[in-house]
Protein backbone atom coordinates (compact mmCIF):
# COMPACT_ATOMS: atom_id res chain seq x y z
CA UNK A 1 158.85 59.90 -40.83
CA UNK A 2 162.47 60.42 -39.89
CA UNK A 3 165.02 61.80 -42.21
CA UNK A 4 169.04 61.82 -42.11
CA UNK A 5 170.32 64.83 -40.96
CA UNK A 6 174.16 65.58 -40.64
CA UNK A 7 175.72 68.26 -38.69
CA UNK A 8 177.25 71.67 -39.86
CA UNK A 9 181.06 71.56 -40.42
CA UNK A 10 183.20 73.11 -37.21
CA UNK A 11 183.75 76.70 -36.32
CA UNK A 12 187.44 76.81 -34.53
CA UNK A 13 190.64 77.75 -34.82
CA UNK A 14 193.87 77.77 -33.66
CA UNK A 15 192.92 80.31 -31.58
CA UNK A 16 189.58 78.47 -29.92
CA UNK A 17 189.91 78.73 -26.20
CA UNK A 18 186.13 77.91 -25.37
CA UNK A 19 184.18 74.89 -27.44
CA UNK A 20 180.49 75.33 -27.71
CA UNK A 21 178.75 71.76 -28.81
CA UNK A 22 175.40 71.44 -29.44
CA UNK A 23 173.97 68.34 -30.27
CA UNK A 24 172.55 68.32 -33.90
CA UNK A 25 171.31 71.43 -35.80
CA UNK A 26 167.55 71.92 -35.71
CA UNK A 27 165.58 71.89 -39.46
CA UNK A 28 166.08 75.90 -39.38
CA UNK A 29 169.60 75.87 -39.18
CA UNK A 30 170.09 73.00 -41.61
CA UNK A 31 168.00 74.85 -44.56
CA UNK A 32 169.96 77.75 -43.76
CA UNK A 33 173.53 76.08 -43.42
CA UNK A 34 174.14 78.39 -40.59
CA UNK A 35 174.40 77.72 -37.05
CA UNK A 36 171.40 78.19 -34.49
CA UNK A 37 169.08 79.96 -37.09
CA UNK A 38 165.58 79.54 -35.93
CA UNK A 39 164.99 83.00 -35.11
CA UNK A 40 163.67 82.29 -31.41
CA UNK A 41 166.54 80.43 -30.47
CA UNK A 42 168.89 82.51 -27.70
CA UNK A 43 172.24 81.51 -28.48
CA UNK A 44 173.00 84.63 -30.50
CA UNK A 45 172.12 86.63 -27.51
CA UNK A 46 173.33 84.84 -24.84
CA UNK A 47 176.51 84.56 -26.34
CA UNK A 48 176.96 88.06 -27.32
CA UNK A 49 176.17 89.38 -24.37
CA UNK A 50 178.80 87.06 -22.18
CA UNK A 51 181.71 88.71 -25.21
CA UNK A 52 180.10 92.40 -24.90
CA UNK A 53 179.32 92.31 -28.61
CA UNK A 54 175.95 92.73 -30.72
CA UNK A 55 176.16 89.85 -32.46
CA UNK A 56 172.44 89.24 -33.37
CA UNK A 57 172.67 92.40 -35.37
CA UNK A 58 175.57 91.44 -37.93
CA UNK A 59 175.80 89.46 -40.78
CA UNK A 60 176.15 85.18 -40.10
CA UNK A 61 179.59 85.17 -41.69
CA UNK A 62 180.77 88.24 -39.26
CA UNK A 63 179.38 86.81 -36.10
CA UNK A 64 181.57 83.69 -37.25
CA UNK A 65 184.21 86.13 -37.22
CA UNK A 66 183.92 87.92 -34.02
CA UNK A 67 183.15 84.68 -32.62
CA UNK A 68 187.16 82.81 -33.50
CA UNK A 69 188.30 86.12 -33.01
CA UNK A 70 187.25 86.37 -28.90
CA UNK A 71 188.53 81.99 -28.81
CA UNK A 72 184.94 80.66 -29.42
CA UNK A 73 183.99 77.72 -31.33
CA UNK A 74 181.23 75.76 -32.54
CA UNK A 75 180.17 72.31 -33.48
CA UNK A 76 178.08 69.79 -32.67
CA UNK A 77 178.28 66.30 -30.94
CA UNK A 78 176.48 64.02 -33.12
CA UNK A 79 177.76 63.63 -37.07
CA UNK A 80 174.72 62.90 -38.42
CA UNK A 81 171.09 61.06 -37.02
CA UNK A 82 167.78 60.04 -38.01
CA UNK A 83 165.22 62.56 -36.57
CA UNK A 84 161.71 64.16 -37.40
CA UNK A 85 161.99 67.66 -37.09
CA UNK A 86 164.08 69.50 -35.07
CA UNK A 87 163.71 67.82 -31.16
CA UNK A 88 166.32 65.95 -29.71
CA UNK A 89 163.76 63.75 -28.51
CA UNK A 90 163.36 62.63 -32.02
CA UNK A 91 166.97 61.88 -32.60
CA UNK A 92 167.30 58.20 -33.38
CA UNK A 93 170.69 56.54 -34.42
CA UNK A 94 173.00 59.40 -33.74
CA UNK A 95 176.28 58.79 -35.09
CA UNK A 96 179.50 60.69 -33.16
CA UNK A 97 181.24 63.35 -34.09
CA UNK A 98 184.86 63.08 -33.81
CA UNK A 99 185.15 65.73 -30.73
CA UNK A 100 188.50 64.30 -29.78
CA UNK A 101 190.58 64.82 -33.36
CA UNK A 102 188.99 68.47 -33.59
CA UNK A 103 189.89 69.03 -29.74
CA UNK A 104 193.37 67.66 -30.87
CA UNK A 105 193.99 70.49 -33.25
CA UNK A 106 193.09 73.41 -30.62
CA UNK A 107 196.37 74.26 -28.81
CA UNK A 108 194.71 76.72 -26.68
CA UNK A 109 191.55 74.96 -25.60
CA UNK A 110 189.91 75.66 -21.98
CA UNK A 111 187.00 74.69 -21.60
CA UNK A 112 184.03 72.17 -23.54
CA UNK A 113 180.37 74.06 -22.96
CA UNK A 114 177.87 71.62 -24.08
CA UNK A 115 174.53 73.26 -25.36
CA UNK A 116 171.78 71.55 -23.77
CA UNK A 117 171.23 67.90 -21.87
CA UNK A 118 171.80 66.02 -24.64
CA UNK A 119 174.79 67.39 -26.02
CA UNK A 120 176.17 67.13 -22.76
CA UNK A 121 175.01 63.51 -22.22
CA UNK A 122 176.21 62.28 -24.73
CA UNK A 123 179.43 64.69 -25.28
CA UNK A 124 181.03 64.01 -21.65
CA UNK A 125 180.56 60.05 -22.53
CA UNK A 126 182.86 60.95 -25.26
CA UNK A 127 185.32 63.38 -24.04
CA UNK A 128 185.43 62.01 -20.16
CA UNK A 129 189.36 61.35 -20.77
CA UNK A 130 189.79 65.01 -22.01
CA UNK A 131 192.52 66.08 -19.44
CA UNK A 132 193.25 69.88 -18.18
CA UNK A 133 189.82 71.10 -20.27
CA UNK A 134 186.51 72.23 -18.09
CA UNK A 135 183.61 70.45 -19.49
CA UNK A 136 180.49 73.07 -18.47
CA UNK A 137 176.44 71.93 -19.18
CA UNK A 138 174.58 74.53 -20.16
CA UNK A 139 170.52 75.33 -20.09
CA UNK A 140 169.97 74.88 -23.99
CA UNK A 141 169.85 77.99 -26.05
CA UNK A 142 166.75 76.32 -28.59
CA UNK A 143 163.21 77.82 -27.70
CA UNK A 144 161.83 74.54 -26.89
CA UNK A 145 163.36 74.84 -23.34
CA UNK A 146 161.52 77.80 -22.18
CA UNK A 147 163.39 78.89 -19.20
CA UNK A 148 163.34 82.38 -18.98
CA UNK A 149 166.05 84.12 -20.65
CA UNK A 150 167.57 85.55 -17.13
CA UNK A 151 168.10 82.18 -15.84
CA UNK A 152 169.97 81.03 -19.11
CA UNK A 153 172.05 83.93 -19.14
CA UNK A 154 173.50 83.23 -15.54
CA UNK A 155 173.76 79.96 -16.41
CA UNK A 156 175.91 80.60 -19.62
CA UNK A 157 177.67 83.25 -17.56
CA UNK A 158 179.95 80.46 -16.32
CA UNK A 159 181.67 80.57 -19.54
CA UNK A 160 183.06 83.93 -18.38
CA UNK A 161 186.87 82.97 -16.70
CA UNK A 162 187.40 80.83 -19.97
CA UNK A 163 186.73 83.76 -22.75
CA UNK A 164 190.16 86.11 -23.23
């Protein structure tokens, strides 16, 4: 049986040069109100290694830190959905987020990285008109898509020229 599930609120700033969008928290992450929870999942890593920072070894509210500090932000492309677990396979009747007003309010945005094939499906449909912004798919961080780690990390390294 499906439940509604509604994204986490946005991590950015003025100072958000690089946009990270998933697609819709997993059950983890919801029950913990904190983004990309499930212990297995590689975002943590993959992410602090591209800003040369251990972030999987601080405190949730201090990686949000470091994270707006170094221009990064997070959110997710879908508002809220009806899904079993935590799949996007699952995810029926995904309602948008409103990418475009939050992109509005980032004066210094560079680039769009879209966690995963359906964030970026469905998250260029909505930003295609986003002008003088990179939008960059990305092998999904969630340990359901067991690529090895190596591969993701060169993948996600093309986040690199965008992070000050």
């Amino acid at each position: 049986m499906s439940k509604a599930k509604s994204a986490l609120a946005p991590i950015a700033d003025d100072r958000t040069c690089v946009l990270i969008l998933g697609s819709l928290p997993g059950d983890a992450s919801l029950k913990a109100a904190q983004y990309y929870a499930h212990p297995r999942n590689a975002f943590w890593p993959l992410i602090g290694g591209l800003l040369g920072e251990g972030l999987p070894a601080l405190p949730y509210e201090a990686r949000l830190e470091r994270l707006k500090a170094r221009g990064v932000g997070l959110w997710d492309v879908i508002a809220s959905a009806e899904r079993s677990g935590s799949l996007d396979a699952a995810i029926r009747s995904p309602e948008a987020a409103d990418l475009h007003g939050l992109a509005s309010g980032l004066p210094h945005l560079r680039a769009v990285a879209f966690n995963g094939g359906l964030a970026a499906k469905l998250g260029r449909r909505i930003l295609a008109d986003l002008d003088g912004v990179a939008l960059i798919d990305l092998p999904s961080s969630s340990p359901a898509h067991a690529r090895p780690l190596d591969e993701k990390r060169q993948a996600w390294s093309a986040l690199s020229p965008f992070l000050g």
